[in-house]
Every structure is written in structure tokens, then in C-alpha cells.
PDB file of N, CA and C in Angstrom:
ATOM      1  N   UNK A   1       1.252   8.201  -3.000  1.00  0.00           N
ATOM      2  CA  UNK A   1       1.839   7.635  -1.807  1.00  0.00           C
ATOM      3  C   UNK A   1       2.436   6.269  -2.100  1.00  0.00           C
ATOM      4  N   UNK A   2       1.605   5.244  -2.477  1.00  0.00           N
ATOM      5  CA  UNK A   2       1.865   4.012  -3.224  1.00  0.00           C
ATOM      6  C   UNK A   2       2.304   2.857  -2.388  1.00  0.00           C
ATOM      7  N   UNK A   3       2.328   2.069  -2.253  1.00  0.00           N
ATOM      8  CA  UNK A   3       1.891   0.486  -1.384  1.00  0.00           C
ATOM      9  C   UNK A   3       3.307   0.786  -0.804  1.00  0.00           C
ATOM     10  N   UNK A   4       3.702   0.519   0.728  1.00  0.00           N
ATOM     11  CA  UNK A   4       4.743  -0.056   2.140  1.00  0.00           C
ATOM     12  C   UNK A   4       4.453  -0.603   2.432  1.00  0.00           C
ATOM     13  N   UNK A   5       5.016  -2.267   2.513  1.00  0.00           N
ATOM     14  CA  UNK A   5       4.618  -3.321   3.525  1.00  0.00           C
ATOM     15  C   UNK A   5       5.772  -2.294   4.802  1.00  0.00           C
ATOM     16  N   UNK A   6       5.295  -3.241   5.712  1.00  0.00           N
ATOM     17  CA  UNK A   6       5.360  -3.098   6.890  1.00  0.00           C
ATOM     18  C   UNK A   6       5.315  -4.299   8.162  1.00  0.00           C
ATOM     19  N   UNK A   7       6.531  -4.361   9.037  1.00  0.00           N
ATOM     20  CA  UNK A   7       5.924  -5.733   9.641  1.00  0.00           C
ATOM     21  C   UNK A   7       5.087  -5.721  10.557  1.00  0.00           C
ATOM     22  N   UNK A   8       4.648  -5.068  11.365  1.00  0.00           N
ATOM     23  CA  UNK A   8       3.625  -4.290  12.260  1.00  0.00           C
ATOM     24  C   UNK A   8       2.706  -3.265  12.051  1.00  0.00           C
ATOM     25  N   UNK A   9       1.554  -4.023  12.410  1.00  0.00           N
ATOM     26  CA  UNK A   9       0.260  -2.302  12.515  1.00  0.00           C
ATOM     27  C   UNK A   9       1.053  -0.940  13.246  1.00  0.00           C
ATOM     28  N   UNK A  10       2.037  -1.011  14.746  1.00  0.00           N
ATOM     29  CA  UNK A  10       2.632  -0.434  15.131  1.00  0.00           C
ATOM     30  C   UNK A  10       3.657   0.990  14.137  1.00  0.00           C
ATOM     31  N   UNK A  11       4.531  -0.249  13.734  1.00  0.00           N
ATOM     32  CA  UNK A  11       5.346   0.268  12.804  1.00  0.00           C
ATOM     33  C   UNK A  11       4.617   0.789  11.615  1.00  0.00           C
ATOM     34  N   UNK A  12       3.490   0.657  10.843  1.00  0.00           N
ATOM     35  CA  UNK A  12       3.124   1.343   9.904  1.00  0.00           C
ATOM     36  C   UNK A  12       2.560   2.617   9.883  1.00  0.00           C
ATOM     37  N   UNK A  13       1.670   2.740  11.500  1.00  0.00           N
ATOM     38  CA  UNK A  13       0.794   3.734  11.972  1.00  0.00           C
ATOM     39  C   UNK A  13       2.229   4.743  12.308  1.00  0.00           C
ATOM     40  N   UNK A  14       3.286   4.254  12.611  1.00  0.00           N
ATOM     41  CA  UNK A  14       4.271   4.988  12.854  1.00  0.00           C
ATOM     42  C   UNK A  14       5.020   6.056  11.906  1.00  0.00           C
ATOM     43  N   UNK A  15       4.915   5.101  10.588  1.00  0.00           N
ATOM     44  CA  UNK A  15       5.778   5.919   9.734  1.00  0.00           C
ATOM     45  C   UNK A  15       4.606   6.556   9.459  1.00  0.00           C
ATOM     46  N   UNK A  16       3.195   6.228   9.344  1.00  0.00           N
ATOM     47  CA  UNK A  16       2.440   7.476   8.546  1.00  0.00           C
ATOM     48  C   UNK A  16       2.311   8.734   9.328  1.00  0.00           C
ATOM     49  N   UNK A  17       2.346   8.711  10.567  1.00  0.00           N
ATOM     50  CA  UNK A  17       2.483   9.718  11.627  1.00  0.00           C
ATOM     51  C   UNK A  17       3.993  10.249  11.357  1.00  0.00           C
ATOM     52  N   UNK A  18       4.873   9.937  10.691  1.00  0.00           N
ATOM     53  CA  UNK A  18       5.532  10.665  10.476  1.00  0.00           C
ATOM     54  C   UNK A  18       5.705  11.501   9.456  1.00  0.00           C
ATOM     55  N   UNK A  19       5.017  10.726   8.424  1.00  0.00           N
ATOM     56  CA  UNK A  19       5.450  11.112   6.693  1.00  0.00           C
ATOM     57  C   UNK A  19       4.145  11.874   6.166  1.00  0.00           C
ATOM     58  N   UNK A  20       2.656  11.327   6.927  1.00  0.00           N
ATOM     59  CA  UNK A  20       1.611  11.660   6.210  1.00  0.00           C
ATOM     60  C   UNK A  20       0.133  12.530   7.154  1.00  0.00           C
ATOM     61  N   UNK A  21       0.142  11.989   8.234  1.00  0.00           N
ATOM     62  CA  UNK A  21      -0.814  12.269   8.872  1.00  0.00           C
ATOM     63  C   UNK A  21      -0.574  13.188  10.407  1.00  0.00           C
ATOM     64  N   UNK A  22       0.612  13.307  10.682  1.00  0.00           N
ATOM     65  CA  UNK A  22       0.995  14.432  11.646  1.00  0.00           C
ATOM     66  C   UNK A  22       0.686  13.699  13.331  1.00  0.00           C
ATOM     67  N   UNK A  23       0.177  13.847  14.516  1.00  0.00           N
ATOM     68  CA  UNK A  23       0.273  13.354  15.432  1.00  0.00           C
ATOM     69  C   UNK A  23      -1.227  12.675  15.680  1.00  0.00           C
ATOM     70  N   UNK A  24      -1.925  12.909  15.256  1.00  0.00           N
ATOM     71  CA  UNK A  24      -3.153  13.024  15.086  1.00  0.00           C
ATOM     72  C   UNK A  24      -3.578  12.192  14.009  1.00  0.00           C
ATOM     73  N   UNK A  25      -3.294  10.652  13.444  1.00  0.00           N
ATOM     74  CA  UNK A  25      -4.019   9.947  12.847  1.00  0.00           C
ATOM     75  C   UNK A  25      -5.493   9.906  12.540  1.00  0.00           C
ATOM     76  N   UNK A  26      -6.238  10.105  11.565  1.00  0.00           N
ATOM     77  CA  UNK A  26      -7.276   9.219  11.309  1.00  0.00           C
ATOM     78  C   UNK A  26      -7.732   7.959  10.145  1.00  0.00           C
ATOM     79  N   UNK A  27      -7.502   6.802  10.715  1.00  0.00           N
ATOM     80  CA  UNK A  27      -7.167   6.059   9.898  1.00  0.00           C
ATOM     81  C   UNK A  27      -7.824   4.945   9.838  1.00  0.00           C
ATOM     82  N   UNK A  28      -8.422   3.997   9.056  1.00  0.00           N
ATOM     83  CA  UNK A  28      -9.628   3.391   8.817  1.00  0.00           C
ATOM     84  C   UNK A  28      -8.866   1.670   8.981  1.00  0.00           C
ATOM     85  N   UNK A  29      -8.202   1.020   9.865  1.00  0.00           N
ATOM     86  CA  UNK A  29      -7.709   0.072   9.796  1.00  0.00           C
ATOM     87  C   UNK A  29      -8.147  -1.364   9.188  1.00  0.00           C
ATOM     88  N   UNK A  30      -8.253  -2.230   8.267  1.00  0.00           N
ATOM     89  CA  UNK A  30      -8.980  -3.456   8.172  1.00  0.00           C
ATOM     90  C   UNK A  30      -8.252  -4.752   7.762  1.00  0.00           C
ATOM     91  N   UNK A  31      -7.535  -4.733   9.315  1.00  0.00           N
ATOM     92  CA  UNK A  31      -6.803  -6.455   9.086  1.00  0.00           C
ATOM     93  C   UNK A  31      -7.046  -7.351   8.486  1.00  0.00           C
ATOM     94  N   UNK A  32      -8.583  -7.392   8.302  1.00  0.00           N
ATOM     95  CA  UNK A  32      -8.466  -9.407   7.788  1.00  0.00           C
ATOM     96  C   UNK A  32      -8.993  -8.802   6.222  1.00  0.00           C
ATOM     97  N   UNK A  33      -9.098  -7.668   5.524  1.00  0.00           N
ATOM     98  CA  UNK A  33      -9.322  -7.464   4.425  1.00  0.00           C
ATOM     99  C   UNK A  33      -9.251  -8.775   3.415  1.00  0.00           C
ATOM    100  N   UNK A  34      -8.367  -8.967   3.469  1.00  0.00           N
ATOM    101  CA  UNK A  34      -8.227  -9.900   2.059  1.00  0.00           C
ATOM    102  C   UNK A  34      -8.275 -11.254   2.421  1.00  0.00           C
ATOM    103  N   UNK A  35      -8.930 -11.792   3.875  1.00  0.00           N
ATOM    104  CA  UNK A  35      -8.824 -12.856   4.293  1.00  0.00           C
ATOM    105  C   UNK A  35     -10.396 -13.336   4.572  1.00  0.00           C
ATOM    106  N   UNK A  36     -11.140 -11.799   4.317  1.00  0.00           N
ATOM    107  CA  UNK A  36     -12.354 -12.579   5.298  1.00  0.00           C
ATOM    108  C   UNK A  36     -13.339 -12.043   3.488  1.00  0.00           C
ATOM    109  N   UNK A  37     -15.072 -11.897   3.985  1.00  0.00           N
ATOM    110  CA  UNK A  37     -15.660 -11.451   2.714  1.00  0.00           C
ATOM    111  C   UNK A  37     -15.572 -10.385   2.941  1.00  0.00           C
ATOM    112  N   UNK A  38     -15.547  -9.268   1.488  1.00  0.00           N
ATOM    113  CA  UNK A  38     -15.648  -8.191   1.067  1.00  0.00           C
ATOM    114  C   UNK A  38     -16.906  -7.449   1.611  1.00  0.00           C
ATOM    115  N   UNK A  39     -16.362  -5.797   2.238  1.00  0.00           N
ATOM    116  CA  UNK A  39     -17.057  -5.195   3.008  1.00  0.00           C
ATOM    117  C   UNK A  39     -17.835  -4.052   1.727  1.00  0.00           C
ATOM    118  N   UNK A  40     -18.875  -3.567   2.108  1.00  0.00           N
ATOM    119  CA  UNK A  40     -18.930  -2.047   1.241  1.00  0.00           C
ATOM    120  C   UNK A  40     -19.156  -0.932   2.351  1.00  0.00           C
ATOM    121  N   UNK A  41     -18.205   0.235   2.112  1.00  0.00           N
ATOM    122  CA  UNK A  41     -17.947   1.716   3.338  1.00  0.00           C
ATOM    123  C   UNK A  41     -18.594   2.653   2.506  1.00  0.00           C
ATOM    124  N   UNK A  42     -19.606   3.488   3.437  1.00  0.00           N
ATOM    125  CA  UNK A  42     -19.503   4.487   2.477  1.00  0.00           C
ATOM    126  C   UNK A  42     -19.718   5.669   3.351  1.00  0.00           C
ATOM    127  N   UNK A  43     -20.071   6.872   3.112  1.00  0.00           N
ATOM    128  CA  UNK A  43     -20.262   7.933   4.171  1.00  0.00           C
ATOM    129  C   UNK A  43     -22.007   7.732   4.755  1.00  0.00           C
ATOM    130  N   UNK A  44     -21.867   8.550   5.970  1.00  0.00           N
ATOM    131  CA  UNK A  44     -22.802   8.354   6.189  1.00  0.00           C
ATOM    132  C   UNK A  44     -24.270   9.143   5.756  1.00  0.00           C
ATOM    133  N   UNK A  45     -25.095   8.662   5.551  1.00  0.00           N
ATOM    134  CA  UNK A  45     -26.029   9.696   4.773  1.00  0.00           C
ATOM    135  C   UNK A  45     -25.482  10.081   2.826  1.00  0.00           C
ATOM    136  N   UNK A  46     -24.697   8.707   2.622  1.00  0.00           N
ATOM    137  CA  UNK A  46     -24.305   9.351   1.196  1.00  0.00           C
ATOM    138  C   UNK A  46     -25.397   8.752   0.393  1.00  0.00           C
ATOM    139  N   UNK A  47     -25.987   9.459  -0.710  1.00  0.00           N
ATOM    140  CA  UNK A  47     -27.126   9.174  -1.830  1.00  0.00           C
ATOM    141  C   UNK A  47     -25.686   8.865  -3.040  1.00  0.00           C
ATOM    142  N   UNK A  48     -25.693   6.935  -3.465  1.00  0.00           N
ATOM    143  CA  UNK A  48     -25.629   6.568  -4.635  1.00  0.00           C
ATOM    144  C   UNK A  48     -26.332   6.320  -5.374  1.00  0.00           C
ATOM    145  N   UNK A  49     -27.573   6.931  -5.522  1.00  0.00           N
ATOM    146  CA  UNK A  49     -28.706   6.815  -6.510  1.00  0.00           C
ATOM    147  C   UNK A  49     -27.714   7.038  -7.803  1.00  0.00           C
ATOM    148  N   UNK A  50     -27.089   7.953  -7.846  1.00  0.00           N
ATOM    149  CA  UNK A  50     -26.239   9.167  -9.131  1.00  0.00           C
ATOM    150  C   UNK A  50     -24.981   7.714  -9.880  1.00  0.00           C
ATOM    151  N   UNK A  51     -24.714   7.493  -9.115  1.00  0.00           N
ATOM    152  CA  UNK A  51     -23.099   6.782  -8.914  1.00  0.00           C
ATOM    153  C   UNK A  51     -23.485   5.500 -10.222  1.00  0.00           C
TER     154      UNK A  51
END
């Protein structure tokens, strides 16, 4: 797929609803990413004992 800036959350959620994800988004948004401290996501109930 590979990095689109974009000048709006609007406009980005837009083109991916067009190009990638169909009408029906699900999409994990995180504005202040690179502004605030580093988060860790993971599923729920996932075992990284292995990892």
C-alpha cells in the first residue's frame, strides 16, 4: 500500500474507503502517535509467551 500523506483525517478515511476498505471501514486511528509516549496494541486474549 505504502505511506499517503493526507491533509485531513476526513480526506484520508476517504480515499481508503475508496481504494482499500469498501464502505465499511475498520480502522485503528492514532493522532498524537508520534507526539505523545509510545503505546503497546495487541489482541485481546493474545499469549506472547512464544514471541
Amino acid at each position: 500500500m505504502g505511506l499517503k500523506t493526507r491533509a485531513t483525517f476526513e480526506e484520508a478515511l476517504a480515499d481508503a474507503m475508496r481504494k482499500y476498505t469498501g464502505p465499511n471501514p475498520n480502522i485503528l486511528a492514532l493522532p498524537r502517535t508520534f507526539t505523545t509516549a509510545a503505546v503497546h496494541l495487541c489482541m485481546k486474549d493474545g499469549d506472547l509467551r512464544g514471541v
